[in-house]
C-alpha atoms as a PDB file:
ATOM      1  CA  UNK A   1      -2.675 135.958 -26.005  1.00  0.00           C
ATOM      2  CA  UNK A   2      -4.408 136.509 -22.966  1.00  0.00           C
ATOM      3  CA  UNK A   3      -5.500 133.070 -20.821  1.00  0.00           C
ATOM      4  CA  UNK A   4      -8.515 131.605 -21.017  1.00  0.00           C
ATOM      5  CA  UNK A   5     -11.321 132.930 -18.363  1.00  0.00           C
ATOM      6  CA  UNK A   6     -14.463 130.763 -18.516  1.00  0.00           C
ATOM      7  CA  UNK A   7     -16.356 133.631 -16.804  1.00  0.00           C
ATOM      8  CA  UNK A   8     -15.866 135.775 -19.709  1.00  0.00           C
ATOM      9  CA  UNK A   9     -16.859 132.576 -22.424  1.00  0.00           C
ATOM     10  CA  UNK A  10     -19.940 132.063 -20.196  1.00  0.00           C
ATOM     11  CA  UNK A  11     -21.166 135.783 -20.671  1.00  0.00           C
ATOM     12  CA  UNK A  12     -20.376 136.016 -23.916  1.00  0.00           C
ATOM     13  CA  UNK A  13     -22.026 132.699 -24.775  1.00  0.00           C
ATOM     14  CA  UNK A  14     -24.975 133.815 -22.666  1.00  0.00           C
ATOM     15  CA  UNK A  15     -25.236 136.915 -24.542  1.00  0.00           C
ATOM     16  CA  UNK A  16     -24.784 135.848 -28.002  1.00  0.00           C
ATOM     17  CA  UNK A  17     -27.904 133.291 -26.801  1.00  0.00           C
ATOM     18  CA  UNK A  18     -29.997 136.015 -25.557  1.00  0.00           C
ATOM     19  CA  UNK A  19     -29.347 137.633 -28.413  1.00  0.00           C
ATOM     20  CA  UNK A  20     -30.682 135.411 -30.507  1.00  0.00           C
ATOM     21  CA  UNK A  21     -33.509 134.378 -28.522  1.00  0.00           C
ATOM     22  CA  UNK A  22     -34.670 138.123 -28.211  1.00  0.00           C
ATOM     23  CA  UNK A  23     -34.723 138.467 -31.870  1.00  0.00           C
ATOM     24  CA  UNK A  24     -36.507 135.587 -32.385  1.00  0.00           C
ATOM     25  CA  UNK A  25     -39.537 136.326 -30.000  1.00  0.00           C
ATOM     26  CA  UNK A  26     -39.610 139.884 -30.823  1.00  0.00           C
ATOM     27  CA  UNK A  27     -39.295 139.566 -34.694  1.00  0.00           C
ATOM     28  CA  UNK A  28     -40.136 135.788 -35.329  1.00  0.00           C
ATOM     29  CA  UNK A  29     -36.474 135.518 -37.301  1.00  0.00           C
ATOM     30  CA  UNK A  30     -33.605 133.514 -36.579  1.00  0.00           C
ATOM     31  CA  UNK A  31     -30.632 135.352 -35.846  1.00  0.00           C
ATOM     32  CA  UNK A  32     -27.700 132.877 -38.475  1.00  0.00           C
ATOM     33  CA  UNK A  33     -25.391 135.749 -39.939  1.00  0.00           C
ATOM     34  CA  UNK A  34     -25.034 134.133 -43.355  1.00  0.00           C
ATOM     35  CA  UNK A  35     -28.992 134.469 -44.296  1.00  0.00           C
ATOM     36  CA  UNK A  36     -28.888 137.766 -42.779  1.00  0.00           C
ATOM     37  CA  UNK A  37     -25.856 138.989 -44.430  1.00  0.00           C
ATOM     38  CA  UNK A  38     -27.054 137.414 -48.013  1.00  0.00           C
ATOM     39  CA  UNK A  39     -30.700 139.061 -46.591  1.00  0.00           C
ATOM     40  CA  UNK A  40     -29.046 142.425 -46.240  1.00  0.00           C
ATOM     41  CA  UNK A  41     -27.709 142.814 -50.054  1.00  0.00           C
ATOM     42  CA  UNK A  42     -31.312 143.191 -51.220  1.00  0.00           C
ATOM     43  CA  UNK A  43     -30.965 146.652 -49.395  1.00  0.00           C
ATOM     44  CA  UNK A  44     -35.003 146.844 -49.149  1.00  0.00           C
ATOM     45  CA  UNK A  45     -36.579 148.979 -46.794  1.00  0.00           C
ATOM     46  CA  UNK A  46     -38.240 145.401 -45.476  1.00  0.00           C
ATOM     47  CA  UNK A  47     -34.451 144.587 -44.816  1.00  0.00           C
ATOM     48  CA  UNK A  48     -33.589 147.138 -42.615  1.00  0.00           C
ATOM     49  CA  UNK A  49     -33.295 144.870 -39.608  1.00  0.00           C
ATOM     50  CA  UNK A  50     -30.452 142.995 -41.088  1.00  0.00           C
ATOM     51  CA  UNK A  51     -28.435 146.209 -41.315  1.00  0.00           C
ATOM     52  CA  UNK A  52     -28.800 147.103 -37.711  1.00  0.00           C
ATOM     53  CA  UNK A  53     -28.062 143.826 -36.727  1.00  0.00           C
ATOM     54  CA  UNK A  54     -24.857 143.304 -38.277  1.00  0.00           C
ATOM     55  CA  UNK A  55     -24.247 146.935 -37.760  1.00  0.00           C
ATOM     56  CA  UNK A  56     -24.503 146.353 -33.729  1.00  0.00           C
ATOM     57  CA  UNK A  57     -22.522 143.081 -33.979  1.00  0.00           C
ATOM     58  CA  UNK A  58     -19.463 145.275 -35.498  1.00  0.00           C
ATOM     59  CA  UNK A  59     -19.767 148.212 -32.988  1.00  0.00           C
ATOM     60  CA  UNK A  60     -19.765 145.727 -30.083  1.00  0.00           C
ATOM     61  CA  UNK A  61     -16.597 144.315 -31.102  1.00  0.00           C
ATOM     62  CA  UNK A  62     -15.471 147.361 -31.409  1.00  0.00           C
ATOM     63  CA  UNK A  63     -16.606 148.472 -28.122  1.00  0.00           C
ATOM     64  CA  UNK A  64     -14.997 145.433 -26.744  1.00  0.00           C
ATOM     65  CA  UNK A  65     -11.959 146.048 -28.832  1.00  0.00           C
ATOM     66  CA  UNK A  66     -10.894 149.404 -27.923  1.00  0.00           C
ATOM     67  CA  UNK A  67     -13.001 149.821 -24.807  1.00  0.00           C
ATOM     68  CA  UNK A  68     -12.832 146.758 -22.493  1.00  0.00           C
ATOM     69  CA  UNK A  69      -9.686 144.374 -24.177  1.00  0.00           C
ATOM     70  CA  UNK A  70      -7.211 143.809 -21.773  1.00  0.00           C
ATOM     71  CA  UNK A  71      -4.436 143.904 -24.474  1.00  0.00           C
ATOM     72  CA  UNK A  72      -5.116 144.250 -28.173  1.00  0.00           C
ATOM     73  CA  UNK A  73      -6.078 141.331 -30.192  1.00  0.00           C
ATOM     74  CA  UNK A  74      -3.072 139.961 -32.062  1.00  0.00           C
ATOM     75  CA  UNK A  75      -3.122 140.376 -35.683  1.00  0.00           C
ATOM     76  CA  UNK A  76      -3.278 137.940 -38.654  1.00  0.00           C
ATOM     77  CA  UNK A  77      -0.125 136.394 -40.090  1.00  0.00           C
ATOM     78  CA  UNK A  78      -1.976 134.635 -42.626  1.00  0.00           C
ATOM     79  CA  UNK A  79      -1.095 135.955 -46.232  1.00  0.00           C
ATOM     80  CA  UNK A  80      -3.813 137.321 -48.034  1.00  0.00           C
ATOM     81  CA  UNK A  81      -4.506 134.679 -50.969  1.00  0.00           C
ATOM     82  CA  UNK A  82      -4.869 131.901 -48.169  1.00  0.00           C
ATOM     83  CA  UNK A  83      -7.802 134.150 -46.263  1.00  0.00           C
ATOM     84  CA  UNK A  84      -9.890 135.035 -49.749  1.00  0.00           C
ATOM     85  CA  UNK A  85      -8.974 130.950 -50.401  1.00  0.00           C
ATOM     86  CA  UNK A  86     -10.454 130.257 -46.501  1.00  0.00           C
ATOM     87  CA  UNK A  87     -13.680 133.038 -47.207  1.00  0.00           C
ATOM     88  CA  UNK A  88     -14.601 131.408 -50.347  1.00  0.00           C
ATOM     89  CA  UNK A  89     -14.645 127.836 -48.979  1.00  0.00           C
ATOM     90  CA  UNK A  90     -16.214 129.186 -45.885  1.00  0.00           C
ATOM     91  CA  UNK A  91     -18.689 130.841 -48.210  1.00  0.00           C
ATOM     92  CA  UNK A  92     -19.430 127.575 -50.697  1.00  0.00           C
ATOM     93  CA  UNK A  93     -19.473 125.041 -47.476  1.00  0.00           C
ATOM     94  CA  UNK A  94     -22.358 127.770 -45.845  1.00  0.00           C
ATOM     95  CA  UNK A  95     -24.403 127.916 -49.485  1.00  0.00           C
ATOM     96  CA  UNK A  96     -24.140 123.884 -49.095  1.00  0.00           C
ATOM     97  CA  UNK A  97     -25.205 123.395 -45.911  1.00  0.00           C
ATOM     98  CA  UNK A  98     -27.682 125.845 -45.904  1.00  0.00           C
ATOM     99  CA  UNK A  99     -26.110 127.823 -43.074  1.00  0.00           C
ATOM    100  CA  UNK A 100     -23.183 128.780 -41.051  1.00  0.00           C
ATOM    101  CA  UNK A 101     -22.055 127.134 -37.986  1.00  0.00           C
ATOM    102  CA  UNK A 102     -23.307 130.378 -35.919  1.00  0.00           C
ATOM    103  CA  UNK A 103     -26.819 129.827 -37.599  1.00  0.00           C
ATOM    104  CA  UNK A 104     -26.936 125.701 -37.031  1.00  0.00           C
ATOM    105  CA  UNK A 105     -25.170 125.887 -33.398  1.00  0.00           C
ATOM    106  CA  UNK A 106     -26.508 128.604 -31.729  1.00  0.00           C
ATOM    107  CA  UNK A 107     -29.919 129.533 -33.328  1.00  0.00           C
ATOM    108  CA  UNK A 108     -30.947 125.743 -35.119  1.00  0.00           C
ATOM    109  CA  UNK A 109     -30.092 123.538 -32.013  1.00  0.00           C
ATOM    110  CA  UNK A 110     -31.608 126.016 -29.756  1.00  0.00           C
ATOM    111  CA  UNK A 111     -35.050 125.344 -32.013  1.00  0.00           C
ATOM    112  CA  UNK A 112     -34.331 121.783 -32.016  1.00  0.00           C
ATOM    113  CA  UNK A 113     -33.834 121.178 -35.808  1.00  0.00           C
ATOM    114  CA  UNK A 114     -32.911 118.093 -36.774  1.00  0.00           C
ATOM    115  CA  UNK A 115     -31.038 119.203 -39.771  1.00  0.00           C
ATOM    116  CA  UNK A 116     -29.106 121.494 -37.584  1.00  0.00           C
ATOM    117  CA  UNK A 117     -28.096 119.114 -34.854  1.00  0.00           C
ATOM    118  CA  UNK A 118     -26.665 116.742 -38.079  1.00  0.00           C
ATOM    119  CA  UNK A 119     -24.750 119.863 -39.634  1.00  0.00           C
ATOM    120  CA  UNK A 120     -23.243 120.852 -35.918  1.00  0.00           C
ATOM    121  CA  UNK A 121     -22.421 117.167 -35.880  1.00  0.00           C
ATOM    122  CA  UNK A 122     -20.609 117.122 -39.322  1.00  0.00           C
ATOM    123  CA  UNK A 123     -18.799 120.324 -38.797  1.00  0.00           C
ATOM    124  CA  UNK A 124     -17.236 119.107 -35.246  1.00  0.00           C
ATOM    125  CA  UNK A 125     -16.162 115.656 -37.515  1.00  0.00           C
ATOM    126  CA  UNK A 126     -15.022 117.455 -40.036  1.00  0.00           C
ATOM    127  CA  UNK A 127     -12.984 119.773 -37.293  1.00  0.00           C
ATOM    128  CA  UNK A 128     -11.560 116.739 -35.974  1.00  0.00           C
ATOM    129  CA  UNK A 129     -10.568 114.645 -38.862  1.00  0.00           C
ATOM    130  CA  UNK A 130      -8.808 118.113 -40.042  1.00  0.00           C
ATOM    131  CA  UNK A 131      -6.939 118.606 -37.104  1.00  0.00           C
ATOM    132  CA  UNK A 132      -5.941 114.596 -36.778  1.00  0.00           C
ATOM    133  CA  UNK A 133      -4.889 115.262 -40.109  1.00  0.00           C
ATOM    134  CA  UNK A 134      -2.725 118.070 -40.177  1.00  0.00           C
ATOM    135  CA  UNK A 135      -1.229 116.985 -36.532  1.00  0.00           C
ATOM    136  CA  UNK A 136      -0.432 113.104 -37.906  1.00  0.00           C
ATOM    137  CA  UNK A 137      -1.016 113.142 -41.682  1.00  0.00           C
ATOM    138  CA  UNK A 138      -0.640 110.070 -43.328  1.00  0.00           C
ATOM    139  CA  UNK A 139       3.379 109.695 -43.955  1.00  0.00           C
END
């Protein structure tokens, strides 16, 4: 894995904020991937936005990927069953707290929601109690 570079965080922080911020002044609509992606499966002309959104997020890691990585990015040795298990938690927890961590930490806090800044808040405790957990358990 390659070290960490806090240059490279602070663009691609900066980027993934102006990204958002763009679409929201441009289009009026917040930029969280799991409305847009559960947006896009209407496939309405009206939702043709969503598409090229998601679209552009894919090609840019792809761009980054194959164009600009240093050394490729490692691959998964997770087995298969755990990552649908992980997708479909990931999936229920977004449905229950009415958006994904993307949507609540980069778009919600940056609009000052209230109900975002107590979702960021429960998904860096839950974090946290995981990790204790797993690190310390309880034997």
């Amino acid at each position: 894995m390659a070290p960490f570079n806090g240059l490279t965080a602070l663009l691609g922080g900066g980027l993934i904020g102006l990204s958002a911020t763009v679409l929201l002044l441009l289009s009026g609509r917040i930029a969280g991937i799991s409305g847009m992606v559960n947006g896009a499966i209407t496939f309405t002309k009206a939702e043709t936005w969503r598409w090229s959104f998601i679209v552009g997020l894919l090609l840019g890691a792809a761009l980054y990927e194959y164009g600009f990585a240093v050394q490729p990015t490692p691959r998964s040795t997770f087995a298969p069953i755990s990552m649908l298990a992980g997708g479909l938690l990931v999936g229920w927890g977004t449905r229950m707290g009415n958006g994904c961590t993307s949507g609540h930490g980069v778009c919600g806090l940056g609009r000052l929601s209230g109900r975002s800044l107590v979702a960021v808040l429960t998904f860096l405790m839950t974090g946290m109690l995981t990790v204790f957990v797993i690190r310390h358990g309880f034997s």
